[in-house]
N, C-alpha and C. Protein backbone atom coordinates (compact mmCIF):
# COMPACT_ATOMS: atom_id res chain seq x y z
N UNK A 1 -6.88 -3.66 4.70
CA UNK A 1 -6.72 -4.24 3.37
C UNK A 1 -8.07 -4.24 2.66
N UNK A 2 -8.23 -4.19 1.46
CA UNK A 2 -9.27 -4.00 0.61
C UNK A 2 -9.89 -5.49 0.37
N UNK A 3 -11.24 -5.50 0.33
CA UNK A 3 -12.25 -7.10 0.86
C UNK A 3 -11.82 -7.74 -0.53
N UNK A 4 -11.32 -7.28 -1.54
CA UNK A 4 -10.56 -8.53 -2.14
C UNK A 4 -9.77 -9.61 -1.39
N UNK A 5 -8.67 -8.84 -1.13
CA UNK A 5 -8.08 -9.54 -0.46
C UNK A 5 -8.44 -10.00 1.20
N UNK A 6 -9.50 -10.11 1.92
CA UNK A 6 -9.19 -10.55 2.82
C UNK A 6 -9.85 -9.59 3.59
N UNK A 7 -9.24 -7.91 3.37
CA UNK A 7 -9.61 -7.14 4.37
C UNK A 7 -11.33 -6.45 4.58
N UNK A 8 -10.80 -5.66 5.65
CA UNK A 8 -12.32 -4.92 6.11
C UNK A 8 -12.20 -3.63 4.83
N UNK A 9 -11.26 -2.83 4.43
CA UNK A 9 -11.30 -1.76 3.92
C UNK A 9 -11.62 -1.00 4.87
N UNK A 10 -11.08 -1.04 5.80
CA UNK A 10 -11.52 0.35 7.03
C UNK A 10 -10.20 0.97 7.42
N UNK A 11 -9.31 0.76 6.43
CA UNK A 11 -7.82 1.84 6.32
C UNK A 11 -7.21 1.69 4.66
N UNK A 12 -6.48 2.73 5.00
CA UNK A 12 -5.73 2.41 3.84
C UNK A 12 -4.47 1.33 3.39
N UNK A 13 -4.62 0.76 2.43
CA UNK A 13 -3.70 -0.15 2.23
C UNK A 13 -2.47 -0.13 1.65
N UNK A 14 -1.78 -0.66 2.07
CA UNK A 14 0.08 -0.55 1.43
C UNK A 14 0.40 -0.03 -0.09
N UNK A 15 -0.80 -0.66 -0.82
CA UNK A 15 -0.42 0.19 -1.81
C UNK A 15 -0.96 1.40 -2.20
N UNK A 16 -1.65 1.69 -1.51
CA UNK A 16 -2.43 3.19 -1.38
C UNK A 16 -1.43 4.17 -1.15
N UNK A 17 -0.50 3.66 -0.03
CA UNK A 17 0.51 4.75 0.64
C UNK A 17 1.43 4.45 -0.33
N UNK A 18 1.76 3.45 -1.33
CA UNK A 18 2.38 3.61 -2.46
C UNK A 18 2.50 4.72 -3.11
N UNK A 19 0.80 4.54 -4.10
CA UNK A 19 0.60 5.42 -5.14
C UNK A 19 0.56 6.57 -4.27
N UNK A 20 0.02 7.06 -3.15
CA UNK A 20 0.05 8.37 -2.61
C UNK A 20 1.69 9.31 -2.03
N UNK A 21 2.88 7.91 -2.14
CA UNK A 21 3.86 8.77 -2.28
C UNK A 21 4.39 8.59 -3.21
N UNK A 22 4.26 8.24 -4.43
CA UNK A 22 4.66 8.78 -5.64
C UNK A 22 3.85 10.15 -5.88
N UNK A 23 2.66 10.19 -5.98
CA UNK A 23 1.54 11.71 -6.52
C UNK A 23 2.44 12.52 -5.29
N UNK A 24 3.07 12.36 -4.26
CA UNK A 24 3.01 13.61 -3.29
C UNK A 24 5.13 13.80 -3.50
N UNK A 25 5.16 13.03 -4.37
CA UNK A 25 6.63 13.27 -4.79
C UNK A 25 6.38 13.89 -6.24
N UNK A 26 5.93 13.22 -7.46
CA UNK A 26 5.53 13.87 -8.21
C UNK A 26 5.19 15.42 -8.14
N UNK A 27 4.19 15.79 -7.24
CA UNK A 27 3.76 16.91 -7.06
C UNK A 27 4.66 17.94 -6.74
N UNK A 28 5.57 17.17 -5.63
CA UNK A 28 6.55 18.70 -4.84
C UNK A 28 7.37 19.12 -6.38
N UNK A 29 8.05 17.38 -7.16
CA UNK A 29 8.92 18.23 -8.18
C UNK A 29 8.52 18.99 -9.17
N UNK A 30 7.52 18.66 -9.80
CA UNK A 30 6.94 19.71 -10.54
C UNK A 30 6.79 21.01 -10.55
N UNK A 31 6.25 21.32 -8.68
CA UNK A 31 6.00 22.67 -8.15
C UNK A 31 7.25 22.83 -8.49
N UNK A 32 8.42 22.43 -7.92
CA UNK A 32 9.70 23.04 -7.87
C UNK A 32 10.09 23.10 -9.28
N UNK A 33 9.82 22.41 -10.11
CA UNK A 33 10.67 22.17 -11.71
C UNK A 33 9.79 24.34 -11.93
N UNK A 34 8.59 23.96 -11.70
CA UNK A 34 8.04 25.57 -12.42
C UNK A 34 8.45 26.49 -11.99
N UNK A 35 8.80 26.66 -10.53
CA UNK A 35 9.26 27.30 -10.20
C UNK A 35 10.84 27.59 -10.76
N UNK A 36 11.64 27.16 -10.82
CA UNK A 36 12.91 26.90 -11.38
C UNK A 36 12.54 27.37 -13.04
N UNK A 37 11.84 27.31 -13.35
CA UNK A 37 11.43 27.75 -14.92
C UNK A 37 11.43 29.16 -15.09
N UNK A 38 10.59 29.35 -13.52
CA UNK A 38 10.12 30.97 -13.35
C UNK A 38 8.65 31.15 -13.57
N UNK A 39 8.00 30.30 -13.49
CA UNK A 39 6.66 30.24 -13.91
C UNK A 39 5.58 30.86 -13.00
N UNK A 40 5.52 31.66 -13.35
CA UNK A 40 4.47 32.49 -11.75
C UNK A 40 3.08 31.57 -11.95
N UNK A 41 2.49 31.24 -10.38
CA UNK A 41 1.02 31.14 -10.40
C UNK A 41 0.47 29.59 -10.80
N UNK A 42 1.96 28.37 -11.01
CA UNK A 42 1.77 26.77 -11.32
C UNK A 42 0.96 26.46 -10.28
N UNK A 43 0.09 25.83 -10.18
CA UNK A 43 -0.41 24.99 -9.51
C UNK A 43 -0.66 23.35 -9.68
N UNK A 44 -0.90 21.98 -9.19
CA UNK A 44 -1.02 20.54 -10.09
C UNK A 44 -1.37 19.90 -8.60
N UNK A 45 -2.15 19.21 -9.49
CA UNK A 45 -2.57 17.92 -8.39
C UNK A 45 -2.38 16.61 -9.55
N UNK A 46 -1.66 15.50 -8.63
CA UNK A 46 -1.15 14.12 -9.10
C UNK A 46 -2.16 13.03 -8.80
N UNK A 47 -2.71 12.64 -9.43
CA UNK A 47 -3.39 11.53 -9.09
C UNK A 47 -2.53 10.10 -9.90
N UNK A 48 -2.57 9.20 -8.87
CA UNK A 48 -1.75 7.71 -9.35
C UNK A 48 -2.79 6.77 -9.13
N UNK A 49 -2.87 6.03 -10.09
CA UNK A 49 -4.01 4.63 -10.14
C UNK A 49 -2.66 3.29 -10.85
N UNK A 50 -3.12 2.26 -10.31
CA UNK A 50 -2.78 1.06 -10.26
C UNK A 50 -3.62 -0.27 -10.84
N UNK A 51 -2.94 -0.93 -11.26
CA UNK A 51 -3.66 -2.07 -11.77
C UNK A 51 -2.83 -3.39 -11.30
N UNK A 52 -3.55 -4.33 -11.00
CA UNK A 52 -2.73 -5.26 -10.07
C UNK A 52 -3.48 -6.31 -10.16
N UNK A 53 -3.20 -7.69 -9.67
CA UNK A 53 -4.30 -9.17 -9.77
C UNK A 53 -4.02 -9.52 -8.36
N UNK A 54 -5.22 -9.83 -7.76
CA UNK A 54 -5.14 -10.16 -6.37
C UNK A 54 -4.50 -11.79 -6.49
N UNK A 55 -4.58 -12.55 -7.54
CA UNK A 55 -4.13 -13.80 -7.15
C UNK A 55 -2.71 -13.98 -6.76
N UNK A 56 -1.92 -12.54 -7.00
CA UNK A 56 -0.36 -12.63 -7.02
C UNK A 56 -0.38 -12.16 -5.53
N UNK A 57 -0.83 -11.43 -5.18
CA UNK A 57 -0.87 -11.00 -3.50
C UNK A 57 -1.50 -12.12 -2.76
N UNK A 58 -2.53 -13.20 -3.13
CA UNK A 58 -3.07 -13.69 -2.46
C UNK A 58 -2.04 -15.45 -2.65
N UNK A 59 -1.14 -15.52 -4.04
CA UNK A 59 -0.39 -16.36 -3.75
C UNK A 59 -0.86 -18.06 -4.37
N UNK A 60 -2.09 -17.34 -4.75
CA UNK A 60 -2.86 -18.09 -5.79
C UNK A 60 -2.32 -18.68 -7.22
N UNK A 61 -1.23 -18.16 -7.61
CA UNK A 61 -0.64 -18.08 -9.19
C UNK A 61 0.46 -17.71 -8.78
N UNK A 62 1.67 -18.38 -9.33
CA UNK A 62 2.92 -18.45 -9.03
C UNK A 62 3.87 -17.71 -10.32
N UNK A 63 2.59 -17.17 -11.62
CA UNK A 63 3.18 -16.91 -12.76
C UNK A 63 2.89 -15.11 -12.40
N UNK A 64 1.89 -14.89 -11.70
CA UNK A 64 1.18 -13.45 -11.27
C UNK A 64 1.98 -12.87 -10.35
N UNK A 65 2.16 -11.76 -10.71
CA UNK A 65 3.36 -11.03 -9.14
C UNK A 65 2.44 -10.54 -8.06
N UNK A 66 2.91 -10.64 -7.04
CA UNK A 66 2.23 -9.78 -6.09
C UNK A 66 2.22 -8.43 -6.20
N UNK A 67 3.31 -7.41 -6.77
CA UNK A 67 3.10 -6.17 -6.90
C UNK A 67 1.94 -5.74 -7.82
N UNK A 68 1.81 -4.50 -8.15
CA UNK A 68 1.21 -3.36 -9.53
C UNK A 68 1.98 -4.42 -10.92
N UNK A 69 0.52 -4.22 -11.66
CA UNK A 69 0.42 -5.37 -13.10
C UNK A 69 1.28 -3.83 -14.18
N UNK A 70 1.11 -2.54 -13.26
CA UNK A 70 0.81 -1.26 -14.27
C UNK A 70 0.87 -0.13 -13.24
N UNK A 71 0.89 1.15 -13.68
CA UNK A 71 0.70 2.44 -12.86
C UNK A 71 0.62 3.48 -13.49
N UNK A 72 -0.42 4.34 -13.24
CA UNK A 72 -0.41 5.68 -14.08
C UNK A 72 -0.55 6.56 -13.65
N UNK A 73 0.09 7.62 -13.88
CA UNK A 73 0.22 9.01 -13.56
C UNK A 73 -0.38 10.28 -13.86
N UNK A 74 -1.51 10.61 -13.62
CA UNK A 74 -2.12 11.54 -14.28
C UNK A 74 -1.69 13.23 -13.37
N UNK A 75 -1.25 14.11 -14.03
CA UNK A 75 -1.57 15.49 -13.65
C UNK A 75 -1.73 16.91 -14.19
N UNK A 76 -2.80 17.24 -13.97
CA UNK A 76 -3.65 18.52 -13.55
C UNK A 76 -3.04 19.81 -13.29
N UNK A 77 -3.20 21.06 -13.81
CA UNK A 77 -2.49 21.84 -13.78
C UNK A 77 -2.92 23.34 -14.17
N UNK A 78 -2.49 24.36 -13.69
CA UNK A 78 -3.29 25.94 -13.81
C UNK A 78 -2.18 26.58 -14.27
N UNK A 79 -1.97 27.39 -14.95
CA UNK A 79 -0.69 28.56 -14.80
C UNK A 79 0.01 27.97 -16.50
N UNK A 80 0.11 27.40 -16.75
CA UNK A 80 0.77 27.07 -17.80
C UNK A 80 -0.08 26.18 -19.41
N UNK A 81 1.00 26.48 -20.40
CA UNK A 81 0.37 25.61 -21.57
C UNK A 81 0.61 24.01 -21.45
N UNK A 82 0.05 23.57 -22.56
CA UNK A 82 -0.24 22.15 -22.00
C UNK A 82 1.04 21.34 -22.26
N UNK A 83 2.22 22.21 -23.10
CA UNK A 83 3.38 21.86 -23.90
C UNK A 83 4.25 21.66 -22.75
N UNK A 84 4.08 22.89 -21.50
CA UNK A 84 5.14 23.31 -20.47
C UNK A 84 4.70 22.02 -19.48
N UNK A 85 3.24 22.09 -19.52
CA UNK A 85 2.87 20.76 -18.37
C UNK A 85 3.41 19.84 -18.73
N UNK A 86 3.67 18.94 -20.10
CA UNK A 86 4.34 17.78 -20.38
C UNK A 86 5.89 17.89 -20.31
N UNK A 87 6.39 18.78 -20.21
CA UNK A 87 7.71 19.04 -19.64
C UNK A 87 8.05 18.81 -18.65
N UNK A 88 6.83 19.49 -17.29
CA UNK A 88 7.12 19.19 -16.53
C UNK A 88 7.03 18.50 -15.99
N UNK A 89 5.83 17.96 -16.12
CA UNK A 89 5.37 16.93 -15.68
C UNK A 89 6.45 15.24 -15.73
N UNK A 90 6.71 15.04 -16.84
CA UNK A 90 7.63 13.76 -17.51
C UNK A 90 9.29 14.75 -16.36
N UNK A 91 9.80 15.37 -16.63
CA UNK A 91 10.44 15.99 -15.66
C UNK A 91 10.65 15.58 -14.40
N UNK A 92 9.33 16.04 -14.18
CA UNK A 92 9.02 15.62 -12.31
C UNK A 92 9.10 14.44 -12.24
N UNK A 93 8.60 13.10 -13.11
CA UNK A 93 8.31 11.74 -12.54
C UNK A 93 10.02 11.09 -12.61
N UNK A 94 11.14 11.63 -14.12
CA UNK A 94 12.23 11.13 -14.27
C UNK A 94 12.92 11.48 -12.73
N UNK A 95 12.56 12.54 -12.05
CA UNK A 95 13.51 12.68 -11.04
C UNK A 95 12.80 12.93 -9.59
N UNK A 96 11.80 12.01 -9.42
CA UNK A 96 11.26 11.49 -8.19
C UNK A 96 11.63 10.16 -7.85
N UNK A 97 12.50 10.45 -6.68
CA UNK A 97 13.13 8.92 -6.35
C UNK A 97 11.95 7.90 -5.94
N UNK A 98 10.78 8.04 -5.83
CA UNK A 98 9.82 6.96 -5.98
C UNK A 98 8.85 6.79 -6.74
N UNK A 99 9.28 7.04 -7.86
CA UNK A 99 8.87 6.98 -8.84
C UNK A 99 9.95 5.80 -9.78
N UNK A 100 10.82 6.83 -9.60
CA UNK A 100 12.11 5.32 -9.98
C UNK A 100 11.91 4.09 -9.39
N UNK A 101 11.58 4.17 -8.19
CA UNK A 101 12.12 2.86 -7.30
C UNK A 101 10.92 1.94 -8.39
N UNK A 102 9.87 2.18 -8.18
CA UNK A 102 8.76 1.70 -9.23
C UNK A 102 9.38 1.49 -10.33
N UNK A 103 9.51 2.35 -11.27
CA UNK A 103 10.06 1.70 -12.13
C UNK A 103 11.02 1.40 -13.09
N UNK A 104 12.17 0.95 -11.98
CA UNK A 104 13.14 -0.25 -12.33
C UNK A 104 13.72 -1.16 -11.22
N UNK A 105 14.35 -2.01 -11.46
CA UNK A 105 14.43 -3.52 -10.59
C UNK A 105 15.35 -2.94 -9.18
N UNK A 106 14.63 -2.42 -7.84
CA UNK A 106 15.58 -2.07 -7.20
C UNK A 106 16.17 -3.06 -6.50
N UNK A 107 17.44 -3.66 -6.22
CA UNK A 107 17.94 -4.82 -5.31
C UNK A 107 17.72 -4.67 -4.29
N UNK A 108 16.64 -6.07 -3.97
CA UNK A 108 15.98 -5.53 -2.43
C UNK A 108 16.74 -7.23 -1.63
N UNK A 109 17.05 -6.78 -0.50
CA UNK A 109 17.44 -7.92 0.60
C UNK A 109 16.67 -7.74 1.21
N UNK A 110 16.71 -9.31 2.29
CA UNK A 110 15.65 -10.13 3.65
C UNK A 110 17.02 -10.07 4.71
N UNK A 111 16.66 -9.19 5.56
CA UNK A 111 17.62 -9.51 6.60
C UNK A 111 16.46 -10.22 7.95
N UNK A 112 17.00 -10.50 8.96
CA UNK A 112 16.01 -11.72 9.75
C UNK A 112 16.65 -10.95 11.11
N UNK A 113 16.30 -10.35 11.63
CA UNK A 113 16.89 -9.87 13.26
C UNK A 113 16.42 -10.73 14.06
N UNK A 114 17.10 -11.12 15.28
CA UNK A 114 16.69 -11.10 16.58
C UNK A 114 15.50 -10.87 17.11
């Protein structure tokens, strides 16, 4: 966990593997959306950044969520105009299932095992 909260920062943290599987979902659809276009020679790298308040993770503020305050999606791209990248790009994020799950309200249950 990151020494905001608590941790050493000597791994990566939960929401790291967040934003890193949205960019690595992002990424495959895109490749695939260009491809499907016919686009010889696409290439993109996804970078995802987050904005968040540790008092909602730390439980400090009851009005503050523990998740992302925000999230953004930036991507990078070779082979195409910048018209086709925003195609694809907005494309790729509408139909990356974690990208959705982010953002809108998914119904989540607490089950308690044994």
């Amino acid at each position: 966990m990151p020494g905001a909260v608590g941790g050493g920062s000597a791994a990566p943290s939960p929401g790291w593997f967040l934003r890193a599987a949205v960019a690595a979902c992002v990424t495959s659809l895109a490749v695939m959306r260009a491809a499907r276009l016919g686009i010889e020679g696409f290439t993109c790298e996804v970078e995802v950044d987050s904005e968040s308040d540790d008092r909602g993770i730390l439980g400090l503020d009851a009005s503050v969520p523990g998740g992302p305050l925000s999230m953004r999606i930036s991507v990078r791209s070779t082979g195409t105009s910048s018209d086709r990248l925003e195609e694809i790009a907005h494309w790729a994020v509408e139909h990356c299932p974690v990208s959705d799950a982010v953002r809108r309200a998914v119904p989540l249950s607490i089950e308690l095992l044994d």
